[in-house]
PDB file of N, CA and C in Angstrom:
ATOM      1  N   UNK A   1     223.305  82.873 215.723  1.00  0.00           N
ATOM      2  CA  UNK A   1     224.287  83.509 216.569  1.00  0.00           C
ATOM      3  C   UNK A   1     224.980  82.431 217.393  1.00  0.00           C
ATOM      4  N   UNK A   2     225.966  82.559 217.499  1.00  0.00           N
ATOM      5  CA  UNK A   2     227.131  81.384 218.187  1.00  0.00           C
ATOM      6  C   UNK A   2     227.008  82.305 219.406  1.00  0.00           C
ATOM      7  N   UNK A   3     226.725  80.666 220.224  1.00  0.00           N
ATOM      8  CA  UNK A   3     227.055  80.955 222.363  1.00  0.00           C
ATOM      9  C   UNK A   3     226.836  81.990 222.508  1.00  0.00           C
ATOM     10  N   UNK A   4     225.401  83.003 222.183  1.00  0.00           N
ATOM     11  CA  UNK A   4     224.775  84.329 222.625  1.00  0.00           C
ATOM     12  C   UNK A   4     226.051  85.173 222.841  1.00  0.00           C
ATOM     13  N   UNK A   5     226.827  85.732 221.913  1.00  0.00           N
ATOM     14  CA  UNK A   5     227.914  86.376 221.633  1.00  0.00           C
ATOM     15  C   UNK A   5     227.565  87.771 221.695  1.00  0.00           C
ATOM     16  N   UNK A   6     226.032  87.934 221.240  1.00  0.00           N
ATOM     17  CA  UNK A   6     225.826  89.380 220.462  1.00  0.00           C
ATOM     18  C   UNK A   6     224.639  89.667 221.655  1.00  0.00           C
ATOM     19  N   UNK A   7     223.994  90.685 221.891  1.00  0.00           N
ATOM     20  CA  UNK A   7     223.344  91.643 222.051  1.00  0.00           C
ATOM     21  C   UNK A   7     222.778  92.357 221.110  1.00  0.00           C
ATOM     22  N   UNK A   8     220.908  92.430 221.166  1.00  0.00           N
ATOM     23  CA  UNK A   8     220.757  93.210 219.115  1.00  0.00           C
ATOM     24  C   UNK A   8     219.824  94.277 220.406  1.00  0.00           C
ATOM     25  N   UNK A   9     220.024  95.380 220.050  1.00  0.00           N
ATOM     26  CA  UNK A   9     219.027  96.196 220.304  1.00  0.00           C
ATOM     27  C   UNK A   9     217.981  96.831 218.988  1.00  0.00           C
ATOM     28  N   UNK A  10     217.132  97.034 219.628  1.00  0.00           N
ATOM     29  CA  UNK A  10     216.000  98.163 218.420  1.00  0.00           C
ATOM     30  C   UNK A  10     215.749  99.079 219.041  1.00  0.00           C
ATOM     31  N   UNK A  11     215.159 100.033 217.811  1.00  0.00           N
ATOM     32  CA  UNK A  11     214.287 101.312 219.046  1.00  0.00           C
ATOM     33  C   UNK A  11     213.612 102.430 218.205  1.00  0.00           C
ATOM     34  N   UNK A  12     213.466 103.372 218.906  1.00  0.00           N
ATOM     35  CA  UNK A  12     212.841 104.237 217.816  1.00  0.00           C
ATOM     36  C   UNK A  12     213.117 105.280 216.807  1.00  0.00           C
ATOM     37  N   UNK A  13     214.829 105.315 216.877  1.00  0.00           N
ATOM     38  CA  UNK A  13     215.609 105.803 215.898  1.00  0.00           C
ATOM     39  C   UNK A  13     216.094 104.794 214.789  1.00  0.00           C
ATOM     40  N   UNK A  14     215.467 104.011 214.421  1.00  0.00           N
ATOM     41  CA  UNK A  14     214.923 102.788 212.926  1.00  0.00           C
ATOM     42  C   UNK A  14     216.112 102.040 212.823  1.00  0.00           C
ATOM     43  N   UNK A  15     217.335 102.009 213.901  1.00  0.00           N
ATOM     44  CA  UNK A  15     218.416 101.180 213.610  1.00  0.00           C
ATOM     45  C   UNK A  15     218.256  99.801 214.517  1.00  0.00           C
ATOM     46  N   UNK A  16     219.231  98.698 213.849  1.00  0.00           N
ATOM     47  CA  UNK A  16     219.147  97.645 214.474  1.00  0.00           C
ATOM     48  C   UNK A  16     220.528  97.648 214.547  1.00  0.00           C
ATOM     49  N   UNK A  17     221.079  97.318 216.337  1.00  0.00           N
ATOM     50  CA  UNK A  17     222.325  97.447 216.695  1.00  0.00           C
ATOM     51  C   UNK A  17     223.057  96.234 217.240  1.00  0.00           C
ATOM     52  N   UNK A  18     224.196  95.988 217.031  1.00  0.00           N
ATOM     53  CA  UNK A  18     224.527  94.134 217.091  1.00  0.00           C
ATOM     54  C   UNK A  18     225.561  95.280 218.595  1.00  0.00           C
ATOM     55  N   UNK A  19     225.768  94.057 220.055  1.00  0.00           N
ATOM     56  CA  UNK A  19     226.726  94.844 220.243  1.00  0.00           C
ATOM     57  C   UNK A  19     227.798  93.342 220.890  1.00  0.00           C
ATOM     58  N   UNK A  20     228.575  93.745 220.967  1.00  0.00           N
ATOM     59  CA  UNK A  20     229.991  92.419 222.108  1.00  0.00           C
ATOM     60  C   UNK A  20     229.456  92.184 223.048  1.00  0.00           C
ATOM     61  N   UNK A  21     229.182  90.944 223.845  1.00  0.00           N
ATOM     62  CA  UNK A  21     229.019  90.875 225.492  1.00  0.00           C
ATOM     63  C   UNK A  21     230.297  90.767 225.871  1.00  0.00           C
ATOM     64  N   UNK A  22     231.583  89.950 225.378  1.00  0.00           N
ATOM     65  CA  UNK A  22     233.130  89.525 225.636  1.00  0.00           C
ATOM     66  C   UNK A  22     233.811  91.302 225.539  1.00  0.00           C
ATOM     67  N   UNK A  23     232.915  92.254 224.702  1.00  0.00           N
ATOM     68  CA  UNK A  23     234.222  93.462 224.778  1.00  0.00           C
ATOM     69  C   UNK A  23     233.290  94.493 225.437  1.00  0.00           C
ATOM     70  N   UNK A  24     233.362  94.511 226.694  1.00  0.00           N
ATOM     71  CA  UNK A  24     232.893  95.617 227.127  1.00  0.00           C
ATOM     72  C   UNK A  24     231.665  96.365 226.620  1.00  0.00           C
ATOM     73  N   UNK A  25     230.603  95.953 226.175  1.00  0.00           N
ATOM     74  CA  UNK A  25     229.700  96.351 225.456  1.00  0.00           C
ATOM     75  C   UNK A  25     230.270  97.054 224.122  1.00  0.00           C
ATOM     76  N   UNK A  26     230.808  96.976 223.597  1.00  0.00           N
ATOM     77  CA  UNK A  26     231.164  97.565 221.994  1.00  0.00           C
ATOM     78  C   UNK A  26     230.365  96.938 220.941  1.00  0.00           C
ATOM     79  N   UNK A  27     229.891  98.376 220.429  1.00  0.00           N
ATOM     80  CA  UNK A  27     229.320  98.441 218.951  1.00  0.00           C
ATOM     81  C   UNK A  27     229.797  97.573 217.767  1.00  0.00           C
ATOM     82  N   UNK A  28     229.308  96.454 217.441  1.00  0.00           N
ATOM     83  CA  UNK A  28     229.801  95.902 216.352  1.00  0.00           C
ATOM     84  C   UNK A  28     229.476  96.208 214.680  1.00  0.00           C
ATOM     85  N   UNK A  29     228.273  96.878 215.005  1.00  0.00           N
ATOM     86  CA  UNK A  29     227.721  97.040 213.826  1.00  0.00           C
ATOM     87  C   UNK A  29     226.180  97.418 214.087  1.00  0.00           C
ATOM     88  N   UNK A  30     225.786  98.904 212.930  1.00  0.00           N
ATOM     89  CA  UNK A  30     224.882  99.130 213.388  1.00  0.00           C
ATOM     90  C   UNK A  30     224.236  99.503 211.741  1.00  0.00           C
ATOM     91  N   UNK A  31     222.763  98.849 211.770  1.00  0.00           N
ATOM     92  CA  UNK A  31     222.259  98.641 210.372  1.00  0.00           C
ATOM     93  C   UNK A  31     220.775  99.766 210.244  1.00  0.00           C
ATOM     94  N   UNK A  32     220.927 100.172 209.185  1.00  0.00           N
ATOM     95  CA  UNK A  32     219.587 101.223 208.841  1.00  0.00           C
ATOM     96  C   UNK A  32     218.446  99.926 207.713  1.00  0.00           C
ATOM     97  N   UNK A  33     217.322  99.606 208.822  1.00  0.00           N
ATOM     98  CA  UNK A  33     216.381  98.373 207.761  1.00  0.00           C
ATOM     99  C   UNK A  33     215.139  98.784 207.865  1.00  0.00           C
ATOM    100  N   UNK A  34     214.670  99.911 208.411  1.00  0.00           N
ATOM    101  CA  UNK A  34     213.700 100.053 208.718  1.00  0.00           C
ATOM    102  C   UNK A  34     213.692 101.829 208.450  1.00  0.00           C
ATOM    103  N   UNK A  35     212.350 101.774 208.567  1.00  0.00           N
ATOM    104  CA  UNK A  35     211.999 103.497 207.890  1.00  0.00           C
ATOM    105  C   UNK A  35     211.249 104.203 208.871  1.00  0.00           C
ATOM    106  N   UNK A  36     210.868 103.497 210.228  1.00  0.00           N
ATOM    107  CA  UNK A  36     210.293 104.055 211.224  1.00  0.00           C
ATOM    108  C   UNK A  36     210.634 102.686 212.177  1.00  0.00           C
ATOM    109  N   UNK A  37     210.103 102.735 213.921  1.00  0.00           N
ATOM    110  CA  UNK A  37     210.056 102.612 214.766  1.00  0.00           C
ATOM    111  C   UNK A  37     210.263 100.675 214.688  1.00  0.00           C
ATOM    112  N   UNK A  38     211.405 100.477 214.985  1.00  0.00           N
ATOM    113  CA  UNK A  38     211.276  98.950 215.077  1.00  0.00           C
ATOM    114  C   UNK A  38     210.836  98.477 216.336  1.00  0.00           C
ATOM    115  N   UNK A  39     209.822  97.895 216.447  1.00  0.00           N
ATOM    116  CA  UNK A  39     208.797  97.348 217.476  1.00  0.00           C
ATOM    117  C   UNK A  39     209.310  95.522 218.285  1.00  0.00           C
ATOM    118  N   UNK A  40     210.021  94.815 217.057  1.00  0.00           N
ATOM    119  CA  UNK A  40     210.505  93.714 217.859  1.00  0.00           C
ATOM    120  C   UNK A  40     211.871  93.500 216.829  1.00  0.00           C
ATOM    121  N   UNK A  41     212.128  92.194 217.718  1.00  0.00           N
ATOM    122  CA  UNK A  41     213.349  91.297 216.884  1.00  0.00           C
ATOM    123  C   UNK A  41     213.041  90.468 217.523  1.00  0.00           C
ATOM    124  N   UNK A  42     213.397  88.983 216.917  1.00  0.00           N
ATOM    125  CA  UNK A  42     213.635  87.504 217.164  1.00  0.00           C
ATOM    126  C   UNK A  42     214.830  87.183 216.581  1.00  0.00           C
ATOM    127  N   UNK A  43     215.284  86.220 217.430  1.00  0.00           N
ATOM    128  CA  UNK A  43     216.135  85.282 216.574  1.00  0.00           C
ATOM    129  C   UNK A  43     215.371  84.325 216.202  1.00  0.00           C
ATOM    130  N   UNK A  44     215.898  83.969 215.082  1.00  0.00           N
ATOM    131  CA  UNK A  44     215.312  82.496 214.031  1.00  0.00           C
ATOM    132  C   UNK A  44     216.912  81.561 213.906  1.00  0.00           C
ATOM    133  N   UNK A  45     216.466  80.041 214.803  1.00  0.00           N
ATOM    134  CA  UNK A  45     217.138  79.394 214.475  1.00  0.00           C
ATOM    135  C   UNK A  45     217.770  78.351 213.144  1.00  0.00           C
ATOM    136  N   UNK A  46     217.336  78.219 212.485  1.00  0.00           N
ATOM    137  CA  UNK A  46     217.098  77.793 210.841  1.00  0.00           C
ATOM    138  C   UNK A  46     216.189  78.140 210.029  1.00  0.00           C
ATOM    139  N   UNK A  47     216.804  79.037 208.946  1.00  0.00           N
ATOM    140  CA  UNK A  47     218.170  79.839 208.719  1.00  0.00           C
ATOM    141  C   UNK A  47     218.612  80.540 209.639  1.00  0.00           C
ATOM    142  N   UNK A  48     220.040  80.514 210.458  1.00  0.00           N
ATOM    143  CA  UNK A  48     220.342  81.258 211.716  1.00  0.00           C
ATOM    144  C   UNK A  48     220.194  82.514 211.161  1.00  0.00           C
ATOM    145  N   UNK A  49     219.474  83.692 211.752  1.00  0.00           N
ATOM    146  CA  UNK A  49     219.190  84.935 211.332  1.00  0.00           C
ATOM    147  C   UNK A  49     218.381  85.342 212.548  1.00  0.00           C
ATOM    148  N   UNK A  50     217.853  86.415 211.913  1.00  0.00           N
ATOM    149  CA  UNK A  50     217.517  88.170 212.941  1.00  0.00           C
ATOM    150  C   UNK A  50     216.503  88.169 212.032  1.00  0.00           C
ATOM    151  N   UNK A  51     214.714  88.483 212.962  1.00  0.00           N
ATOM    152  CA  UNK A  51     214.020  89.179 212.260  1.00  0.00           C
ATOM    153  C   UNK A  51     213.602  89.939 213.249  1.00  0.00           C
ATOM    154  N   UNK A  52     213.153  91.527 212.577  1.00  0.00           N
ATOM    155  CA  UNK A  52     212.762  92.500 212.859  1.00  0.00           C
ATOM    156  C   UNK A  52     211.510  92.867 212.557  1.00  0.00           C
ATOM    157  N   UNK A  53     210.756  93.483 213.083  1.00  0.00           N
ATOM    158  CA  UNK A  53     209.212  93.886 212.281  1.00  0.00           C
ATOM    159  C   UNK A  53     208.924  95.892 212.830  1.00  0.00           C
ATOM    160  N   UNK A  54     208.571  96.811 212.130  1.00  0.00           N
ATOM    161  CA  UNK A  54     208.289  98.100 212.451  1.00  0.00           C
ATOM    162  C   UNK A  54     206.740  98.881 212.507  1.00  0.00           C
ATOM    163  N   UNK A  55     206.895  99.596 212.434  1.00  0.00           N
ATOM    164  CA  UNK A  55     206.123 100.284 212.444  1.00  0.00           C
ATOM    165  C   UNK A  55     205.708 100.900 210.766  1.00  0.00           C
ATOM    166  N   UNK A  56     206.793 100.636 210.043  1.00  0.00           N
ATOM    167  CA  UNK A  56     206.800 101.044 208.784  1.00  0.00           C
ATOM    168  C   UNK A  56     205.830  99.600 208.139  1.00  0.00           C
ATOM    169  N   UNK A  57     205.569  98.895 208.279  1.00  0.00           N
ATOM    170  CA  UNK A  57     205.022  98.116 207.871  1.00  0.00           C
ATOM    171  C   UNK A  57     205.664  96.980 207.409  1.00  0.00           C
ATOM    172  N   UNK A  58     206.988  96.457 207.592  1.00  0.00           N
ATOM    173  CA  UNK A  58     207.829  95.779 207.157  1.00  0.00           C
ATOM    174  C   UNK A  58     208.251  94.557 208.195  1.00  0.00           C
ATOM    175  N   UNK A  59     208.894  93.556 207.799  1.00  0.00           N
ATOM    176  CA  UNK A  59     209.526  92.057 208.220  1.00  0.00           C
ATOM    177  C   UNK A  59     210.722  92.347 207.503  1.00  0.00           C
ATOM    178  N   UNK A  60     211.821  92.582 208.194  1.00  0.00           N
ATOM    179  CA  UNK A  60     213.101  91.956 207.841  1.00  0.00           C
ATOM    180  C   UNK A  60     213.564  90.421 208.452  1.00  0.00           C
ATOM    181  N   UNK A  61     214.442  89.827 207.505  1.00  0.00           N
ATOM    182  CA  UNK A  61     215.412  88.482 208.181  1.00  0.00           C
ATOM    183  C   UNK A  61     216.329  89.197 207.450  1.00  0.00           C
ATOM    184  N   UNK A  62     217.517  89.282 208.521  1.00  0.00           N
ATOM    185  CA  UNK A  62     218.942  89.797 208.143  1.00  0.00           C
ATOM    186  C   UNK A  62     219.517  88.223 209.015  1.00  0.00           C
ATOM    187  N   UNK A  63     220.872  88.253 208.164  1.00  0.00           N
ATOM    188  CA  UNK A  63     221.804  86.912 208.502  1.00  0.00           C
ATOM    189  C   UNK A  63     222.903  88.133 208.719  1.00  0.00           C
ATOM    190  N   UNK A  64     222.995  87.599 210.320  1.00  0.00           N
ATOM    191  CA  UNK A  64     224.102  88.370 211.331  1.00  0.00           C
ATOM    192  C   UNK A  64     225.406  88.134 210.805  1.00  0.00           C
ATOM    193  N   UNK A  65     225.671  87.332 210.840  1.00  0.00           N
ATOM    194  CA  UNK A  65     227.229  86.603 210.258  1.00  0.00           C
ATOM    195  C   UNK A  65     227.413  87.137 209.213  1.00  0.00           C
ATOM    196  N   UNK A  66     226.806  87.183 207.803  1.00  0.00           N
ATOM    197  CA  UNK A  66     227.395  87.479 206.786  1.00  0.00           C
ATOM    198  C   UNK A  66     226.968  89.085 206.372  1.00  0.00           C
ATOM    199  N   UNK A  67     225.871  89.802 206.991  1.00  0.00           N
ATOM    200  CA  UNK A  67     225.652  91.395 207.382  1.00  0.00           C
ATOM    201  C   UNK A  67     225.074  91.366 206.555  1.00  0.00           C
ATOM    202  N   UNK A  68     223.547  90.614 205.980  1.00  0.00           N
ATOM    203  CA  UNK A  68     223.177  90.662 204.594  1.00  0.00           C
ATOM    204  C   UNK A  68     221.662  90.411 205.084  1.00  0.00           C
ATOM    205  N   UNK A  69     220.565  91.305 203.964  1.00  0.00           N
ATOM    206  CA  UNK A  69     219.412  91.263 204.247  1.00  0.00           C
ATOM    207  C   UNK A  69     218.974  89.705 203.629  1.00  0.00           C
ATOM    208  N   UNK A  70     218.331  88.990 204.278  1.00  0.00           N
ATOM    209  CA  UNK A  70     217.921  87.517 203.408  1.00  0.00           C
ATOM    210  C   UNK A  70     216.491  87.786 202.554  1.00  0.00           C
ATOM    211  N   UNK A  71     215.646  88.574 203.281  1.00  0.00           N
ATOM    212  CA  UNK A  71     214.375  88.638 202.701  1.00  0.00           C
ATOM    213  C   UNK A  71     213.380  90.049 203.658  1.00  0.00           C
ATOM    214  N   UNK A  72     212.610  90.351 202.532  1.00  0.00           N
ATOM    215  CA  UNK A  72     212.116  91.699 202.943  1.00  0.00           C
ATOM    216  C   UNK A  72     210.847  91.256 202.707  1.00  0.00           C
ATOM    217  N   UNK A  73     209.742  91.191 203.579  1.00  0.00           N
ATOM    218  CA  UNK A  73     208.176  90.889 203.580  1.00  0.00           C
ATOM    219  C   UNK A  73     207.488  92.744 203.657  1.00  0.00           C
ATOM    220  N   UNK A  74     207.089  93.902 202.526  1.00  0.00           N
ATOM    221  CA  UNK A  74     206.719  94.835 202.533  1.00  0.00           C
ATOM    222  C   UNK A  74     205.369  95.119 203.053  1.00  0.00           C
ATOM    223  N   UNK A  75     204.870  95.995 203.809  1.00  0.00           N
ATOM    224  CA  UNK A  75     203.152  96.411 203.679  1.00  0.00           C
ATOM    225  C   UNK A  75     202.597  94.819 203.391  1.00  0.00           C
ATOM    226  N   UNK A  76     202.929  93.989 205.037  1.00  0.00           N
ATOM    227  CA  UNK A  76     201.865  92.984 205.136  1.00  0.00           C
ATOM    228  C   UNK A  76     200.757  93.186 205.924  1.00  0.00           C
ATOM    229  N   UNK A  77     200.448  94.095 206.271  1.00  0.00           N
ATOM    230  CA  UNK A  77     199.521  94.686 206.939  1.00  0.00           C
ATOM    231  C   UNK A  77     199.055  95.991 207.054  1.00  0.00           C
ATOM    232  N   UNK A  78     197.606  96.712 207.144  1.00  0.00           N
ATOM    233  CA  UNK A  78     197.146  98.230 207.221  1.00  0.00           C
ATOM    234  C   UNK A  78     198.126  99.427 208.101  1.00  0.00           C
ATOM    235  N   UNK A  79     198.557  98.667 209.191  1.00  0.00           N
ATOM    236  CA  UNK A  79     199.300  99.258 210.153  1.00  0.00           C
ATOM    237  C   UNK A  79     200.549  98.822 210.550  1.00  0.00           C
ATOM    238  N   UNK A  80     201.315  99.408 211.165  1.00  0.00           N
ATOM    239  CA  UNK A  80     202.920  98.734 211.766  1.00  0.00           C
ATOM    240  C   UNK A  80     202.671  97.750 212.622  1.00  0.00           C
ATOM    241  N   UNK A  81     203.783  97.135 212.116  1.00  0.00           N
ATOM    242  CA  UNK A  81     203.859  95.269 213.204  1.00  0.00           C
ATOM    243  C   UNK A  81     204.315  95.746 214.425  1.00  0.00           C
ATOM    244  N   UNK A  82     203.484  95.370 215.205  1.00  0.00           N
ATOM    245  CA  UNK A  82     204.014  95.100 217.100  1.00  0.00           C
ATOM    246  C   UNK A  82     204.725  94.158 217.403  1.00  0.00           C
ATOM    247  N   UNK A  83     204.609  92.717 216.855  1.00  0.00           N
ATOM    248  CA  UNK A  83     205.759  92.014 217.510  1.00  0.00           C
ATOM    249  C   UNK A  83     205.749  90.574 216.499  1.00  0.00           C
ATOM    250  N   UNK A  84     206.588  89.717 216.646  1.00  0.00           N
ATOM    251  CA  UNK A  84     206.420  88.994 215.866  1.00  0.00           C
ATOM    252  C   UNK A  84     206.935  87.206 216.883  1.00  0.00           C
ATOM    253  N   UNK A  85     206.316  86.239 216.810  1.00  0.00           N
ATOM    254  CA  UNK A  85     206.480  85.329 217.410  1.00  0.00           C
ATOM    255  C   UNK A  85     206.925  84.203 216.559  1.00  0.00           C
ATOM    256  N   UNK A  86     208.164  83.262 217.373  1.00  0.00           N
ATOM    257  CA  UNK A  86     208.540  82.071 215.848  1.00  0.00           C
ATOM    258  C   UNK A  86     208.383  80.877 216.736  1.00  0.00           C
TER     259      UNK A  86
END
């Protein structure tokens, strides 16, 4: 993410939401990656990207810039991820 431009929220309606800090808080884009309760996000500086982890049992890295999933880590664990540290 270029000069903290964006704002990502999560929550417990399974979307991950990019929003403007420069436009008045506006919605830039809002992504369905998850199948239940997303519990964190990080940014990852190389590869610049977004990871997410849920309750569904899943790791996303989505690349913000180009709106594209990079890699999907499925059922790495018995239960949903709480948080994830880089």
């Amino acid at each position: 993410m270029k000069r903290q431009e964006l704002w990502l929220t999560a929550g417990r309606d399974f979307k991950l939401r990019h929003w403007s800090i420069y436009k008045a808080g506006e919605l830039l884009q809002e992504l369905d990656i998850h199948t239940d309760e997303i519990t964190d996000c990080i940014e990852i500086i190389n590869p610049s990207c977004i990871a997410t982890c849920s309750l569904d049992k899943t790791i996303v890295m989505f690349d913000v810039e180009h709106r594209v999933a990079l890699r999907t880590i499925k059922e790495s664990h018995d239960k949903g991820i709480r948080c994830l540290r880089y």
